[in-house]
C-alpha atoms as a PDB file:
ATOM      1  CA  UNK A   1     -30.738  18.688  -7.849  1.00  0.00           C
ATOM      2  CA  UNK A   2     -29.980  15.640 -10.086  1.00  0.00           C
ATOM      3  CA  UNK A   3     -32.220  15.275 -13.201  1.00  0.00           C
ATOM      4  CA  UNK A   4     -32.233  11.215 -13.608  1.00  0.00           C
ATOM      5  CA  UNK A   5     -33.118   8.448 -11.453  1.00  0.00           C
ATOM      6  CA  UNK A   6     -29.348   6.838 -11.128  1.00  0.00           C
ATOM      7  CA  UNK A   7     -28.097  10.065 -10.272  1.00  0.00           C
ATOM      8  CA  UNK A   8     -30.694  10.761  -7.303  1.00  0.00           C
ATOM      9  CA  UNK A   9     -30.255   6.668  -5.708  1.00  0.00           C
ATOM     10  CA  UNK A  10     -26.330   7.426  -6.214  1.00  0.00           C
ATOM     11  CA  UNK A  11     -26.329  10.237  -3.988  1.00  0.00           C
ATOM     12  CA  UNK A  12     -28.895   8.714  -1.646  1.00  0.00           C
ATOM     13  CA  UNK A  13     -26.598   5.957  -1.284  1.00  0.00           C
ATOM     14  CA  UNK A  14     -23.415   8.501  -0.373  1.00  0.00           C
ATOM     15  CA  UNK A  15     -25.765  10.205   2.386  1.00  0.00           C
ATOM     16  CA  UNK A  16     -26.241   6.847   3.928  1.00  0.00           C
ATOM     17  CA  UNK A  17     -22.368   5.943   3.145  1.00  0.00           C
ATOM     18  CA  UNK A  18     -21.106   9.159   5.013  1.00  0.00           C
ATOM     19  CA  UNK A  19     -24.142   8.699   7.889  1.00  0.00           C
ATOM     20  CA  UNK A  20     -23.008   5.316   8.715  1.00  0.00           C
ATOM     21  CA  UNK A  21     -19.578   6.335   8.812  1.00  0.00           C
ATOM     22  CA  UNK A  22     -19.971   8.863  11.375  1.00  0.00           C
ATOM     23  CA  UNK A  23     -22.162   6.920  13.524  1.00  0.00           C
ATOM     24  CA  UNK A  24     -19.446   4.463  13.613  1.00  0.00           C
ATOM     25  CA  UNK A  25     -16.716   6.763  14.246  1.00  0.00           C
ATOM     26  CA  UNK A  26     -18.928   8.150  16.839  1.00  0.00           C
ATOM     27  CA  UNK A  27     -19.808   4.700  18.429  1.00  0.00           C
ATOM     28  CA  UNK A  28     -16.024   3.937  18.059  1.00  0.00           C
ATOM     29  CA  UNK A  29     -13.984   6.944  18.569  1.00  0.00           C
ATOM     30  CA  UNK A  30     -15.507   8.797  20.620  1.00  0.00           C
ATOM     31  CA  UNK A  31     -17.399   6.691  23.142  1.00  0.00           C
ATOM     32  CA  UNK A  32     -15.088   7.548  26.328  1.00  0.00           C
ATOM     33  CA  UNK A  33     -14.223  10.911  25.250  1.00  0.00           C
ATOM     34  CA  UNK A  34     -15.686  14.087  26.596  1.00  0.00           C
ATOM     35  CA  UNK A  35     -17.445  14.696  22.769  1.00  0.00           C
ATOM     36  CA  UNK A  36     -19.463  11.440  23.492  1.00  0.00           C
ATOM     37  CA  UNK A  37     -22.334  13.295  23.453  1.00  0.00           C
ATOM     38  CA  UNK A  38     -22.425  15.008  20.326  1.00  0.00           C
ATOM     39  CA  UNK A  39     -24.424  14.290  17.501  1.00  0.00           C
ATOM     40  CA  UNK A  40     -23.125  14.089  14.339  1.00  0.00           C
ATOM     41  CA  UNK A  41     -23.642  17.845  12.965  1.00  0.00           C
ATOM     42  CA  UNK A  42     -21.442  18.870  15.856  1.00  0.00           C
ATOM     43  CA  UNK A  43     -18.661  16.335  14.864  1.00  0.00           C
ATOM     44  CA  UNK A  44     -19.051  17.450  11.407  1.00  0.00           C
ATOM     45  CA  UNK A  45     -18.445  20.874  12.297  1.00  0.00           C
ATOM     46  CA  UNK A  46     -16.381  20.819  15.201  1.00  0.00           C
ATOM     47  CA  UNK A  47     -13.997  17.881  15.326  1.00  0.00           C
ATOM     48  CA  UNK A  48     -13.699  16.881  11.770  1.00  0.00           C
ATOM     49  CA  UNK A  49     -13.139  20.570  10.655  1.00  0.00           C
ATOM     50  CA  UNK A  50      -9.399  20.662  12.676  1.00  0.00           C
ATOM     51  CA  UNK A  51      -6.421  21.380  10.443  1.00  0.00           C
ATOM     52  CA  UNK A  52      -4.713  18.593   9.731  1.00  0.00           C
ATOM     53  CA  UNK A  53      -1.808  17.215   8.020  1.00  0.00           C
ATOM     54  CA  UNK A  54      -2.260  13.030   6.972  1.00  0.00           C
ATOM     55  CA  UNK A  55       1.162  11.432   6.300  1.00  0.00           C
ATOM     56  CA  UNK A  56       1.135   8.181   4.271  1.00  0.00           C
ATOM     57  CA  UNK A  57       3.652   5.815   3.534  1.00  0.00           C
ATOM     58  CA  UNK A  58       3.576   2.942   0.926  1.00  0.00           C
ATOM     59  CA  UNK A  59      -0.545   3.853   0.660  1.00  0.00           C
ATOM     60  CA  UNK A  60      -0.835   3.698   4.513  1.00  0.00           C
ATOM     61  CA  UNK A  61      -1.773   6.438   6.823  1.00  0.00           C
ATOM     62  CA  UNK A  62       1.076   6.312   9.695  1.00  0.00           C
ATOM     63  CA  UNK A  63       0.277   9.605  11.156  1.00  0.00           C
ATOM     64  CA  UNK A  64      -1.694  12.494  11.689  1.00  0.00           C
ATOM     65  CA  UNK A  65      -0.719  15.854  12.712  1.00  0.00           C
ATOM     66  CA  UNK A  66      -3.736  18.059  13.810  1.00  0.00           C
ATOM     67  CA  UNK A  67      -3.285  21.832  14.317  1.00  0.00           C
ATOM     68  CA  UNK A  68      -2.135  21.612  18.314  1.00  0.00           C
ATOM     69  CA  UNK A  69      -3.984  25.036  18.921  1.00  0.00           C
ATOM     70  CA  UNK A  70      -7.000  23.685  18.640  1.00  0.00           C
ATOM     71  CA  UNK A  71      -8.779  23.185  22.094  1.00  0.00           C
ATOM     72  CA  UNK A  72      -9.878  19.818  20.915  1.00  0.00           C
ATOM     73  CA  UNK A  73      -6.942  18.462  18.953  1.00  0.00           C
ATOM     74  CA  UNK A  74      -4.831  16.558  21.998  1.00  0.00           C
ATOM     75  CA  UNK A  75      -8.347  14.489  23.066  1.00  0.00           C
ATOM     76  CA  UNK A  76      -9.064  14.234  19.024  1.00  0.00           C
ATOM     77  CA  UNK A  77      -6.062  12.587  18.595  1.00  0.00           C
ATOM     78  CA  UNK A  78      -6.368  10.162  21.495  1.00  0.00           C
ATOM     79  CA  UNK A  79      -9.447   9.297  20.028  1.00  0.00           C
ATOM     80  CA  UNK A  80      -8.356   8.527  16.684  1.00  0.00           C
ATOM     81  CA  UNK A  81      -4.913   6.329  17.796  1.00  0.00           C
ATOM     82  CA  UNK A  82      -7.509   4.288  19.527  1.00  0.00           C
ATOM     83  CA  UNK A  83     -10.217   3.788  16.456  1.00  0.00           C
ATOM     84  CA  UNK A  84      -7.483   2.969  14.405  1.00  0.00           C
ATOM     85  CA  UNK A  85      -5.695   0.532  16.627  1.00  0.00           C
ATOM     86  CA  UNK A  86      -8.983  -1.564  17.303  1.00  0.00           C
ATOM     87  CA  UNK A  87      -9.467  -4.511  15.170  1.00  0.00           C
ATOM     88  CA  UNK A  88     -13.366  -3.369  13.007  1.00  0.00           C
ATOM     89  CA  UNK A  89     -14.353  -6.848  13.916  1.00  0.00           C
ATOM     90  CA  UNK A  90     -15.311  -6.090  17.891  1.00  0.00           C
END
């Protein structure tokens, strides 16, 4: 528990950051996907907890390789190639 005032609105404001992330991603990602339904705890824990491996070149993330025994990795990572082929602006 933070002490002063800036500290406690700072880490209000990353909750709401990190919230409205997820939603997005959710709204986003994983609207046609079987995990459509899921509400963001379960993404938390479920999908966003895979093993992964993010390759970057020049600053820029040109692939991910998630651990391919996970039961949910090959749909995951349909999911993601499409969020991050769509223009943010839709």
């Amino acid at each position: 528990r933070k002490q002063s005032f800036a500290a406690q609105k700072g880490l209000v404001l990353l909750t709401d950051l990190a919230h409205n992330l997820l939603a997005d991603f959710q709204y986003r990602a994983l609207a046609d996907a079987s995990f459509a339904d899921w509400g963001l705890k379960r993404i938390v824990r479920d999908l966003l907890a895979i093993p992964a491996r993010l390759h970057f070149r020049r600053s820029q993330l040109y692939r991910i390789d998630l651990a391919s025994s996970h039961p949910y990795a090959e749909e995951l990572l349909i999911c993601l190639k499409n969020y991050c082929s769509r223009s943010f602006d839709q």
